[in-house]
Protein backbone atom coordinates (compact mmCIF):
# COMPACT_ATOMS: atom_id res chain seq x y z
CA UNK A 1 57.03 165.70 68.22
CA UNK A 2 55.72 166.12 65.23
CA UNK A 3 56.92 165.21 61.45
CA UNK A 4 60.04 167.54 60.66
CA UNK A 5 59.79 168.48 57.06
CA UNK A 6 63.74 169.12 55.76
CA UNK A 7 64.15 172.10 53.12
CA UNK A 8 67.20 170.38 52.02
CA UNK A 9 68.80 166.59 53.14
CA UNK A 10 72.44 165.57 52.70
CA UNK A 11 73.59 162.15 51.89
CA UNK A 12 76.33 162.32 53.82
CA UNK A 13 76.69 158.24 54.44
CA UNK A 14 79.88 156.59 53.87
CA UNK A 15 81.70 159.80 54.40
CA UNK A 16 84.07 160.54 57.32
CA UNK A 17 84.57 163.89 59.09
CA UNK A 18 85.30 166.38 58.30
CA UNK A 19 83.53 166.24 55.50
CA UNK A 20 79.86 165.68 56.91
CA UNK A 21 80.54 168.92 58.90
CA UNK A 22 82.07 170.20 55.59
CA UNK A 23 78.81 169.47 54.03
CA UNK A 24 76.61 170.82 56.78
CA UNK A 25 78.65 174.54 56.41
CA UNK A 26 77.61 174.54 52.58
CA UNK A 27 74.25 172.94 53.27
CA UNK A 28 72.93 175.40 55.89
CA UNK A 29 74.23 178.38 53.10
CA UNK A 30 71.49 176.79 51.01
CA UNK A 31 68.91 177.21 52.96
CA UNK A 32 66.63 180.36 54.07
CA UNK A 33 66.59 181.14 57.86
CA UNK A 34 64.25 179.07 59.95
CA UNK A 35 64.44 175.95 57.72
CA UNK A 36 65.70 172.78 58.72
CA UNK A 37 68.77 170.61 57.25
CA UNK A 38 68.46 167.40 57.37
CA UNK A 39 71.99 165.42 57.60
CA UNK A 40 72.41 161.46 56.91
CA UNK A 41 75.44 160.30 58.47
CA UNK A 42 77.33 157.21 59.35
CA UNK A 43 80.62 158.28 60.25
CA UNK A 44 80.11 158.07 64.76
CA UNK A 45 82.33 160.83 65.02
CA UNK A 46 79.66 162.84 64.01
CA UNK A 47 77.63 162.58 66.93
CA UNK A 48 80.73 164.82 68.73
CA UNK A 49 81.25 167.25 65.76
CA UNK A 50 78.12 168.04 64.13
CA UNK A 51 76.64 169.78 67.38
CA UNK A 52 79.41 172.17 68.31
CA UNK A 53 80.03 172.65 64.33
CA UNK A 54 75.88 173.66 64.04
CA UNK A 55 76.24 176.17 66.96
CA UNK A 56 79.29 177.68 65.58
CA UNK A 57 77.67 178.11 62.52
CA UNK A 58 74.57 180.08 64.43
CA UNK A 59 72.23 176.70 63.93
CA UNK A 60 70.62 174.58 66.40
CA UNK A 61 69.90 170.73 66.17
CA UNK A 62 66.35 170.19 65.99
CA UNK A 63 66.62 166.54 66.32
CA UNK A 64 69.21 164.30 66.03
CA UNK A 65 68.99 160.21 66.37
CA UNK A 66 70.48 156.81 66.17
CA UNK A 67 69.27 154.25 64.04
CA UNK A 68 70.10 150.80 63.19
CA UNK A 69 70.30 150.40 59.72
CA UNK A 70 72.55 148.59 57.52
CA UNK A 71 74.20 150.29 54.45
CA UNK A 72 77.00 149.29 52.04
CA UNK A 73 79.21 151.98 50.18
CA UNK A 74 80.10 151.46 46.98
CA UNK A 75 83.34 149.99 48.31
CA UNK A 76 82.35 147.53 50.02
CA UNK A 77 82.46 148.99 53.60
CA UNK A 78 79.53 148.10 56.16
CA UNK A 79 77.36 150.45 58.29
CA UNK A 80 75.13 149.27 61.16
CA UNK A 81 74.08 152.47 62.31
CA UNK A 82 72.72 155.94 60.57
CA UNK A 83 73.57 158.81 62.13
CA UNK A 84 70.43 161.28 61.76
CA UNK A 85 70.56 165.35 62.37
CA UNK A 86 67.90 168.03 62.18
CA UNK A 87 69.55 171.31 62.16
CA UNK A 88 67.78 174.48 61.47
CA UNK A 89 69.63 177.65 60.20
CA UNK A 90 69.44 180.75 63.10
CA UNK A 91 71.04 183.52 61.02
């Protein structure tokens, strides 16, 4: 696959849902049809509500991946994983 260019990414790390999925609903409203969102997540309970939230708002995930990265909020708490999401708006 090749490079997916984003339109518009979301720092979404060190938040837990619902907000990523909040932020997704007033991301994709950003963008034009066609272009792709790209979310930054390291809450795991995205991986089961970012997909079903993205078709309900008439998007698709493009891509979406793990990767092992670690990140430190500003309060101290440690990630080991980023949660990665390629959505692109249908309607």
């Amino acid at each position: 696959m090749s490079e997916i260019t984003a339109a518009l990414s979301l720092e979404c790390r060190g938040m837990h849902c619902p907000l990523p999925v909040v932020q997704m609903k007033i991301g994709l409203s950003r963008i034009n049809v066609g272009e792709i969102l790209e979310i930054i997540a390291t809450d795991p309970a995205t991986e089961k509500d970012i997909p079903p939230a993205a078709r309900a708002l008439s998007a698709e995930i493009v891509k979406q991946e793990k990767v092992s990265k670690i990140w430190v909020s500003k309060t101290g708490e440690k990630y080991n994983i980023e949660y990665r999401y390629y959505i692109r708006r249908l309607k």
